[in-house]
Protein backbone atom coordinates (compact mmCIF):
# COMPACT_ATOMS: atom_id res chain seq x y z
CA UNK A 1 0.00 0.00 0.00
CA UNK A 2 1.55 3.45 -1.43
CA UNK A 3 1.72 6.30 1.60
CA UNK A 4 -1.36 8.08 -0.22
CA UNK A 5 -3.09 5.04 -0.01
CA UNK A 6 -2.45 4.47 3.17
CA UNK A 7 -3.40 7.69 3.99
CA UNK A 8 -6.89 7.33 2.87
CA UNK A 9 -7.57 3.68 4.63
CA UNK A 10 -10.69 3.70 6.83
CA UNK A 11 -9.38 1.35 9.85
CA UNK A 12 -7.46 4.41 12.48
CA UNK A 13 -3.86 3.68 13.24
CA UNK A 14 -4.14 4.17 16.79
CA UNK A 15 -6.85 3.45 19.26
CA UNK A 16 -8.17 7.11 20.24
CA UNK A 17 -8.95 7.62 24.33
CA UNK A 18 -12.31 8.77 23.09
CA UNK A 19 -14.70 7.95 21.01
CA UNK A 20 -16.99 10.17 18.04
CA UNK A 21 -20.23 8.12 17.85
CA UNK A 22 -22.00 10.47 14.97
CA UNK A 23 -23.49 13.96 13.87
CA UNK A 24 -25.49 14.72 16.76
CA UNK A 25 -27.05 18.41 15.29
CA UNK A 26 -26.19 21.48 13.77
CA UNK A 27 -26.86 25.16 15.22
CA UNK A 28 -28.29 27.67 12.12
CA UNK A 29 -28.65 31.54 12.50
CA UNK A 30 -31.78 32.72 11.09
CA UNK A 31 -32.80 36.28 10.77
CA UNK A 32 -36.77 35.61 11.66
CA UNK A 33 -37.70 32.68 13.69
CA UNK A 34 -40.90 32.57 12.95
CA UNK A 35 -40.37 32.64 9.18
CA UNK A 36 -38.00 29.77 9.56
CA UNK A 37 -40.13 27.74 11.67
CA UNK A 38 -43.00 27.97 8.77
CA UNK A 39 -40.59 26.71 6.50
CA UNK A 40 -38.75 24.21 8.71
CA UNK A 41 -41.60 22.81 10.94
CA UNK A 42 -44.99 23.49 8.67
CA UNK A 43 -43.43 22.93 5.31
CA UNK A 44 -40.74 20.03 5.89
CA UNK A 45 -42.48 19.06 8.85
CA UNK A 46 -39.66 18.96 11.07
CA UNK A 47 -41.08 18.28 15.06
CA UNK A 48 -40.42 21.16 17.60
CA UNK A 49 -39.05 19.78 20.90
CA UNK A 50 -39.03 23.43 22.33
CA UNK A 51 -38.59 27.29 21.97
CA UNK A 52 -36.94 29.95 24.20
CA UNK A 53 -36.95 33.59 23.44
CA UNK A 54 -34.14 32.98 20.31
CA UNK A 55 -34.03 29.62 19.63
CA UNK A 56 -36.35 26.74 18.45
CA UNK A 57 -35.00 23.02 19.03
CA UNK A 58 -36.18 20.78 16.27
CA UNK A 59 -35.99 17.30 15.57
CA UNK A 60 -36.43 14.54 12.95
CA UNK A 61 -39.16 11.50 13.37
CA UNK A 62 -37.61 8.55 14.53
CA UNK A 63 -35.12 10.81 16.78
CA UNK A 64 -34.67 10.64 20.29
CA UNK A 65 -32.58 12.84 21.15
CA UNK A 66 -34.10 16.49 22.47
CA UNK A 67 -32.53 18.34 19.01
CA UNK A 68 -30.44 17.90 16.03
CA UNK A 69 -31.54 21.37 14.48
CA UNK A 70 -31.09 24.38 16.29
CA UNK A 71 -32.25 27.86 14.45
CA UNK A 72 -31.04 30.93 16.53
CA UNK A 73 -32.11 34.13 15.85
CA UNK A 74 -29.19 36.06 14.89
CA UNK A 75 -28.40 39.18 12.66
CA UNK A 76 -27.40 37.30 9.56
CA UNK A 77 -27.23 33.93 8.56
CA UNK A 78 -25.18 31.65 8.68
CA UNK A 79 -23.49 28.88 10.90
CA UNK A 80 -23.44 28.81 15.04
CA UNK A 81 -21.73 25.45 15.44
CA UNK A 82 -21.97 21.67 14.34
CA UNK A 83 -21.53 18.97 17.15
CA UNK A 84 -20.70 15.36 17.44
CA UNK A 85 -21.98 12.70 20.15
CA UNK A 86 -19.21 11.25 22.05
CA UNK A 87 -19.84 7.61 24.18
CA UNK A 88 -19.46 9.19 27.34
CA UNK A 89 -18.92 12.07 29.85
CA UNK A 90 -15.30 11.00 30.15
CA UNK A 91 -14.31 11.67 26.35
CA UNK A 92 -14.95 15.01 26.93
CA UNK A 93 -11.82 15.22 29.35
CA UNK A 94 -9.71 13.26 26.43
CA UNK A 95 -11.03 15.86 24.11
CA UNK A 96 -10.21 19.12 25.85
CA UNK A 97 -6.31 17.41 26.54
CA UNK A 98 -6.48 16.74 22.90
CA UNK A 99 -7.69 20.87 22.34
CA UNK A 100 -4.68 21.68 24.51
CA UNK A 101 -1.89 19.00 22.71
CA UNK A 102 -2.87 20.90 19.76
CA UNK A 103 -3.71 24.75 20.88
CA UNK A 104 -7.12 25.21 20.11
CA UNK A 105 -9.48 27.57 21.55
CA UNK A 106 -11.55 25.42 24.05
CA UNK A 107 -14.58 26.64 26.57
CA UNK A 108 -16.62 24.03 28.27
CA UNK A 109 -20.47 24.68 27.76
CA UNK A 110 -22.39 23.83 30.79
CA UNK A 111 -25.37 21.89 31.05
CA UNK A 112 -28.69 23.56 30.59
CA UNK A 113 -26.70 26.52 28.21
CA UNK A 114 -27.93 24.73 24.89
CA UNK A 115 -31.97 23.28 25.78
CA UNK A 116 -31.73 19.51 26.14
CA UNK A 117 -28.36 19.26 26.72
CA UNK A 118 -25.93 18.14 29.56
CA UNK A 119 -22.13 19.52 29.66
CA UNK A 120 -20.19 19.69 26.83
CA UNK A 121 -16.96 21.01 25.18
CA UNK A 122 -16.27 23.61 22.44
CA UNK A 123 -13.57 23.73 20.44
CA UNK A 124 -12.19 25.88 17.22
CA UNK A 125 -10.83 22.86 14.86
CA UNK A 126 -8.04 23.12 13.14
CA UNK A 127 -10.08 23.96 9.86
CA UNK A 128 -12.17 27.23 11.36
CA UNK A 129 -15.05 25.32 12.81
CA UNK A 130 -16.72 25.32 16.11
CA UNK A 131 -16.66 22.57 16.69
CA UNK A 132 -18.93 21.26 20.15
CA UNK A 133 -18.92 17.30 21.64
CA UNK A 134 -21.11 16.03 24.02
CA UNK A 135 -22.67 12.85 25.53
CA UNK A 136 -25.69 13.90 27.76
CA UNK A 137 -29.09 14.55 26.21
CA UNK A 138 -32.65 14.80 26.85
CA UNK A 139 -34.27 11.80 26.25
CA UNK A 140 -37.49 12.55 23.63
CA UNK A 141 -40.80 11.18 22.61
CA UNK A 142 -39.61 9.13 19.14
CA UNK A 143 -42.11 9.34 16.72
CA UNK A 144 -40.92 6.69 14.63
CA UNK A 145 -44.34 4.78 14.62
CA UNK A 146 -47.02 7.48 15.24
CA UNK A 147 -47.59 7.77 11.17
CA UNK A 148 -50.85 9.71 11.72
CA UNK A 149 -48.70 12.87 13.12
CA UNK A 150 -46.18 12.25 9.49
CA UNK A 151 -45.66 15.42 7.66
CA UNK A 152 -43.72 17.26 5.03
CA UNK A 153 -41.06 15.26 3.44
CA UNK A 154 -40.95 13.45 6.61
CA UNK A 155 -38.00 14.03 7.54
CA UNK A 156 -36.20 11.12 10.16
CA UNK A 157 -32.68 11.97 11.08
CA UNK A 158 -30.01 14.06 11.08
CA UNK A 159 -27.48 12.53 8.38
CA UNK A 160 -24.34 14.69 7.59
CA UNK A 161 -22.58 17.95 7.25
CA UNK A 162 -21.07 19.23 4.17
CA UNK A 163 -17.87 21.38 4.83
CA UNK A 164 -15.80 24.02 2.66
CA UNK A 165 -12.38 24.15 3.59
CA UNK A 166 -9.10 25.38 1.70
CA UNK A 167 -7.29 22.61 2.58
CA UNK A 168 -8.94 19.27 2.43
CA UNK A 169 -6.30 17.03 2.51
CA UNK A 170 -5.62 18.68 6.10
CA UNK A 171 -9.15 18.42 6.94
CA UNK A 172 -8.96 14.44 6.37
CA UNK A 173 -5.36 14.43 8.29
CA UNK A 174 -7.15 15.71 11.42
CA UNK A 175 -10.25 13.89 10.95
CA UNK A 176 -8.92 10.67 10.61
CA UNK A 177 -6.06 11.30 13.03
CA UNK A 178 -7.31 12.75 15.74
CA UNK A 179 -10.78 12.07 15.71
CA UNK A 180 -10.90 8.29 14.48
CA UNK A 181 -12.91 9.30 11.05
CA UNK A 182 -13.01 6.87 8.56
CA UNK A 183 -13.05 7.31 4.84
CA UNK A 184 -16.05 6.04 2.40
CA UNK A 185 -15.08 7.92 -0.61
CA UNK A 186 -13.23 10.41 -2.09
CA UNK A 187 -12.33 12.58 -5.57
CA UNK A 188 -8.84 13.60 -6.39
CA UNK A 189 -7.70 15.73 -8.83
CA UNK A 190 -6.13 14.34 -12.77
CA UNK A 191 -2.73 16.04 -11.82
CA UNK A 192 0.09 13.71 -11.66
CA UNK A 193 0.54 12.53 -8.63
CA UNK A 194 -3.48 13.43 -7.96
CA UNK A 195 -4.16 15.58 -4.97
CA UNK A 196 -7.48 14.90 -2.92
CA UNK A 197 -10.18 17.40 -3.53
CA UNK A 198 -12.81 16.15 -1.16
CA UNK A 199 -13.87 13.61 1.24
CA UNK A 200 -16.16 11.62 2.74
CA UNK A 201 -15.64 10.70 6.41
CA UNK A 202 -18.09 8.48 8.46
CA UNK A 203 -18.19 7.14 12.22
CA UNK A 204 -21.93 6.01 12.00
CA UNK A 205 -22.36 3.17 9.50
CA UNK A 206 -23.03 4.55 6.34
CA UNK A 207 -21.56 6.95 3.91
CA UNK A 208 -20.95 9.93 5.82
CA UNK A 209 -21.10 12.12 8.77
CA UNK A 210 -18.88 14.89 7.24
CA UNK A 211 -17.64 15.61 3.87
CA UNK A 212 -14.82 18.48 3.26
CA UNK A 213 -14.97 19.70 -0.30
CA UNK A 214 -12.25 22.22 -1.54
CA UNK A 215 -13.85 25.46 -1.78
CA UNK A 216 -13.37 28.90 -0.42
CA UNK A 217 -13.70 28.56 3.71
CA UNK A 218 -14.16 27.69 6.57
CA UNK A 219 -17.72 27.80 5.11
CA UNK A 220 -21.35 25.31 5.68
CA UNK A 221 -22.05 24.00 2.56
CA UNK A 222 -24.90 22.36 3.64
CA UNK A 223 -26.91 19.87 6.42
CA UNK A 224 -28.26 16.71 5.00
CA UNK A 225 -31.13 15.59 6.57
CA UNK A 226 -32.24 11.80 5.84
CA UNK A 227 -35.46 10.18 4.56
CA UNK A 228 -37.08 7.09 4.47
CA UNK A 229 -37.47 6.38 0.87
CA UNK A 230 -36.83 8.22 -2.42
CA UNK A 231 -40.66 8.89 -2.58
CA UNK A 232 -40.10 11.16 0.19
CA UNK A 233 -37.70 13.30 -2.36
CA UNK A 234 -40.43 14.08 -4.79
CA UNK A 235 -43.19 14.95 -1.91
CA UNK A 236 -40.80 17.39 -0.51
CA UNK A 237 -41.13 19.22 -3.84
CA UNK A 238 -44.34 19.14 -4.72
CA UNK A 239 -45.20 20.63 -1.45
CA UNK A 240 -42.57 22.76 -1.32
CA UNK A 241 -44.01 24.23 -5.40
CA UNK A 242 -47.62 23.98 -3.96
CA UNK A 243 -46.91 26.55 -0.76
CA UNK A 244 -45.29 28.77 -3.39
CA UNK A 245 -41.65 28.05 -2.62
CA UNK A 246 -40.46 26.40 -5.75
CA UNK A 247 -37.62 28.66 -5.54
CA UNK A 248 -36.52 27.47 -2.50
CA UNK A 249 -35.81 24.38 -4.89
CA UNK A 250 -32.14 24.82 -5.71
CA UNK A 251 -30.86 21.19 -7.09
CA UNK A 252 -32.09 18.02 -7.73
CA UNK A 253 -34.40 15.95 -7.72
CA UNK A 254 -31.53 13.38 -8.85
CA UNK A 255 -29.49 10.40 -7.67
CA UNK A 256 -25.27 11.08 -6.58
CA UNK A 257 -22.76 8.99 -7.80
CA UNK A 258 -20.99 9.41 -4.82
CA UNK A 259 -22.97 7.75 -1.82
CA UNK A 260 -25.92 6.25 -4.46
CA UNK A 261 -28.37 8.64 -2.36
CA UNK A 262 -31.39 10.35 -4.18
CA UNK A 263 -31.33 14.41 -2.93
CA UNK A 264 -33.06 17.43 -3.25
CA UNK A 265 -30.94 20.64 -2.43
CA UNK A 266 -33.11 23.46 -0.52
CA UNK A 267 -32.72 27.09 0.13
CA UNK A 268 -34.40 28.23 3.50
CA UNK A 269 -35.62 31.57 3.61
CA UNK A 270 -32.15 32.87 4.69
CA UNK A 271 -30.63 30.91 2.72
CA UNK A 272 -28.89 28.63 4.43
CA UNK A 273 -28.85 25.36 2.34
CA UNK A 274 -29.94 21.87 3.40
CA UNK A 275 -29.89 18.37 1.69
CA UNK A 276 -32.88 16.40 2.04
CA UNK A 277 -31.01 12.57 1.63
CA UNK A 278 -31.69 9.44 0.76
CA UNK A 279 -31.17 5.82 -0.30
CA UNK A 280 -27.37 5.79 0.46
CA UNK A 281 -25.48 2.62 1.21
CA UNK A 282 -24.75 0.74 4.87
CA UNK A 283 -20.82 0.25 5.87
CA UNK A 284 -20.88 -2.25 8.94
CA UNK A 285 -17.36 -3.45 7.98
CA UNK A 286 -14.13 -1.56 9.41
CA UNK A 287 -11.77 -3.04 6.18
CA UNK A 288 -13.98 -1.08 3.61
CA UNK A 289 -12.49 -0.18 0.74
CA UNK A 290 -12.88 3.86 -0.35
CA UNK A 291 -14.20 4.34 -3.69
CA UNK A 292 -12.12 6.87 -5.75
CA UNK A 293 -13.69 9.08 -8.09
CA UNK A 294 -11.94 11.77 -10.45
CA UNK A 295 -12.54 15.32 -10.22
CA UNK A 296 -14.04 15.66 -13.77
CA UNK A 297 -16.49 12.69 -13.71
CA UNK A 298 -19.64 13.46 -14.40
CA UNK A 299 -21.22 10.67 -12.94
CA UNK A 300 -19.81 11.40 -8.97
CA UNK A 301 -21.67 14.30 -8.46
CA UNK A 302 -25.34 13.55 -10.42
CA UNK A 303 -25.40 9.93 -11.99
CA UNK A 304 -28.70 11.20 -13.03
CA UNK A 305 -30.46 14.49 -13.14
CA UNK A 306 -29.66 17.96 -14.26
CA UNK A 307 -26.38 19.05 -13.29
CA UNK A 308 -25.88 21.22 -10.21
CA UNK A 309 -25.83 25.25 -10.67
CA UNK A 310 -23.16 27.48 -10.26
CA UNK A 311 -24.59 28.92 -7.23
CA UNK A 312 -24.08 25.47 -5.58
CA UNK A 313 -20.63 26.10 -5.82
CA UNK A 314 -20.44 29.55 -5.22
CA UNK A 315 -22.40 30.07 -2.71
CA UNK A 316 -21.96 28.64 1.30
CA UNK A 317 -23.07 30.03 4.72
CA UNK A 318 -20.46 31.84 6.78
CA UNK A 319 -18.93 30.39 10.29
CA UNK A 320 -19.48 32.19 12.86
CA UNK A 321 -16.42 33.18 14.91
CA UNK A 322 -15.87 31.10 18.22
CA UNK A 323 -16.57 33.84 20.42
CA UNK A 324 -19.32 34.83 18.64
CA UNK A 325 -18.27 38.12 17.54
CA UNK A 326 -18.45 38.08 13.95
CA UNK A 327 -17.32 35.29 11.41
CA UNK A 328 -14.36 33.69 10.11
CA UNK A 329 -11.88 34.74 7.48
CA UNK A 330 -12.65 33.04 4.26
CA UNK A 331 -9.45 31.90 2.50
CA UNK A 332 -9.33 30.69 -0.57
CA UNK A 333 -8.19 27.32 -2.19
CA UNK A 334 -5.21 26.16 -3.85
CA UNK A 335 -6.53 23.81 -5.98
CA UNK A 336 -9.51 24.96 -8.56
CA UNK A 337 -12.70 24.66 -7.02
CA UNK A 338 -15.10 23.12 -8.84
CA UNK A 339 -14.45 20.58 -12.04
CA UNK A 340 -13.34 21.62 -15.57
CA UNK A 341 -16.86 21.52 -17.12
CA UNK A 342 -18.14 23.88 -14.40
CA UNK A 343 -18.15 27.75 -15.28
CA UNK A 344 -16.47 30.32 -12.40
C-alpha cells in the first residue's frame, strides 16, 4: 500500500482515548424565527421539541434525542456550530487534553446553556469550525411509529454535514487522526501525482457524517437531513411548489454517484442550504475499501439528473467566529474549485 493510499484507509492507526459516535445536530442563524419555523416545521415538517426567546430546538421522526436542528435568531445567517456525540462524559476530558496537545481555543459549555443538553466542550478545529462534543441529552418522545402525526417530506434523522475548507487534505489528516474518522469515498484531482479534492468521512455506518470539499472557507455547505425512501424526495417538492416556494428548490431531484443517495438541495428563507437525503449505502465493515472518483467525472456528483448550478458552488453560509463576535476569514483554495466543465 503506497503512503497516499495508506493515507486514505478507513481502519485508524491508533486506538483514540475517546470515542466520536455520529453527527449529533447542527446550530443555524436565522434572521426571523418565525419565518423559519413555517418553513422548517410546517413545510418540511420537522417536530419542535421546544422554543426559548431565540431559539427553536427541532428534531427529525424517529429521533430521540431532544434536538439535532437548532435555528437561533441572529443578525445574519449563517453557521453557530456543528456537534458530534461522544460515548461518554469522560471523552470530553480526552477531548479538551487533545484541544490543549494541539492549541485550540476550548470553553466548556455547561449543562442547561444549549436546551436539552448536559455539559459539553467547544472547540475551534483546526479547519475554522466550532466545533462542540457532548454525551448527555434529553431523552425525547420518538415518533418513529405514530404515522398519523407524518408530515412534510418526513424528515427522520439528522445525516451529515457538508464542509468548505481550503485545505482538504488537512481536513482528512485531522479527521482521521485525531478524531478516528473513517473514509467512504473520495475525488482527487487528474494532476500527476493526484491531490485529494474532497472527502467523505463516516463514524456512524453509512456513507458519511462529514464531507470536506475544496472550496473557499471555513464555510457550511450544507446539512443533509435523511429520509425514508426516495418517494419522500419528490413529496418534498411538490409541497414545497404547492406553498409557493419552488424557488426554494435549488438542485435536484436526482441520484449522486458518490454515496448512491437520491437528494433534493433546498434554500431556506435565509438561505442557508440543506440536503434532504436518501437511499445511500450501509458500511458495517471496518476493512472497507474507499471508492475513488476523479474530479471531472460526471457521474460522482449527479449519476442522473440535471447538473448542479453554479450557485451550488459559489455560494456557502459563513462560520461564525468562536466567540461569537463576527465570522471567520474566508481563505481561498489552492486547488480549482469546482471541475473543468463547471463555469467560475
Amino acid at each position: 500500500m503506497s503512503e497516499r493510499e495508506e493515507r486514505r484507509h478507513p481502519v485508524p492507526r491508533q486506538q483514540l482515548p475517546f470515542t466520536v459516535l455520529k453527527t449529533g445536530h447542527v446550530e443555524l442563524r436565522v434572521t426571523d424565527l418565525e419565518r423559519a419555523r413555517a418553513f422548517y416545521v410546517d413545510l418540511l415538517g420537522f417536530v419542535e421539541t421546544e422554543r426559548d426567546g431565540s431559539c427553536l430546538y427541532l428534531r427529525g421522526l424517529e429521533e430521540w434525542e431532544h434536538h439535532s436542528l437548532v435555528l437561533r435568531q441572529a443578525p445574519s445567517p449563517g453557521l453557530g456550530h456543528i456537534a458530534y456525540r461522544v460515548a461518554g462524559e469522560e471523552d470530553l476530558e480526552e477531548l479538551a487534553r487533545l484541544a490543549r496537545d494541539r492549541g485550540l481555543p476550548a470553553r466548556r459549555v455547561g449543562p442547561g446553556e444549549e436546551r436539552g443538553q448536559g455539559r459539553a466542550l467547544r472547540i475551534q478545529d483546526p479547519l475554522g469550525f466550532p466545533v462542540e462534543f457532548y454525551h448527555e441529552v434529553e431523552r425525547v418522545e420518538r415518533w418513529l411509529q405514530r404515522f398519523h402525526l407524518y408530515r412534510g417530506a418526513q424528515v427522520m434523522r439528522i445525516d451529515h454535514v457538508n464542509l468548505h475548507t481550503p485545505d482538504v487534505q488537512a481536513g482528512q489528516d485531522w479527521y482521521m487522526g485525531a478524531l478516528g474518522f473513517m473514509v467512504s469515498e473520495y475525488t482527487e484531482t487528474e494532476d500527476q501525482p493526484p491531490r485529494l479534492w474532497a472527502t467523505w468521512l463516516h463514524r456512524k455506518q453509512n456513507v458519511h457524517d462529514v464531507a470536506l470539499m475544496t472550496g473557499p472557507g471555513p464555510r457550511l455547505h450544507h446539512v443533509g437531513f435523511w429520509l425514508p425512501e426516495p418517494a419522500c424526495v419528490l413529496r418534498a417538492a411538490d409541497i414545497l411548489a404547492a406553498a409557493g416556494f419552488e424557488s426554494a428548490i435549488e438542485r435536484g431531484p436526482g441520484r449522486h454517484g458518490i454515496s448512491n443517495a437520491m437528494f433534493l438541495y433546498l434554500r431556506d428563507p435565509d438561505g442557508n442550504r440543506i440536503e434532504l437525503y436518501t437511499s445511500d449505502y450501509l458500511i458495517p465493515d471496518p476493512d472497507f475499501e474507499p471508492i475513488r472518483w476523479t474530479l471531472n467525472d460526471p457521474k460522482r456528483q449527479t449519476y442522473w439528473g440535471h447538473a448542479a448550478p453554479k450557485s451550488w458552488f459559489d455560494e456557502a453560509s459563513l462560520v461564525e467566529t468562536f466567540d461569537g463576535t463576527g465570522f471567520m476569514e474566508v481563505r481561498q483554495p489552492e486547488l480549482a474549485d469546482r471541475p473543468a466543465h463547471v463555469g467560475h
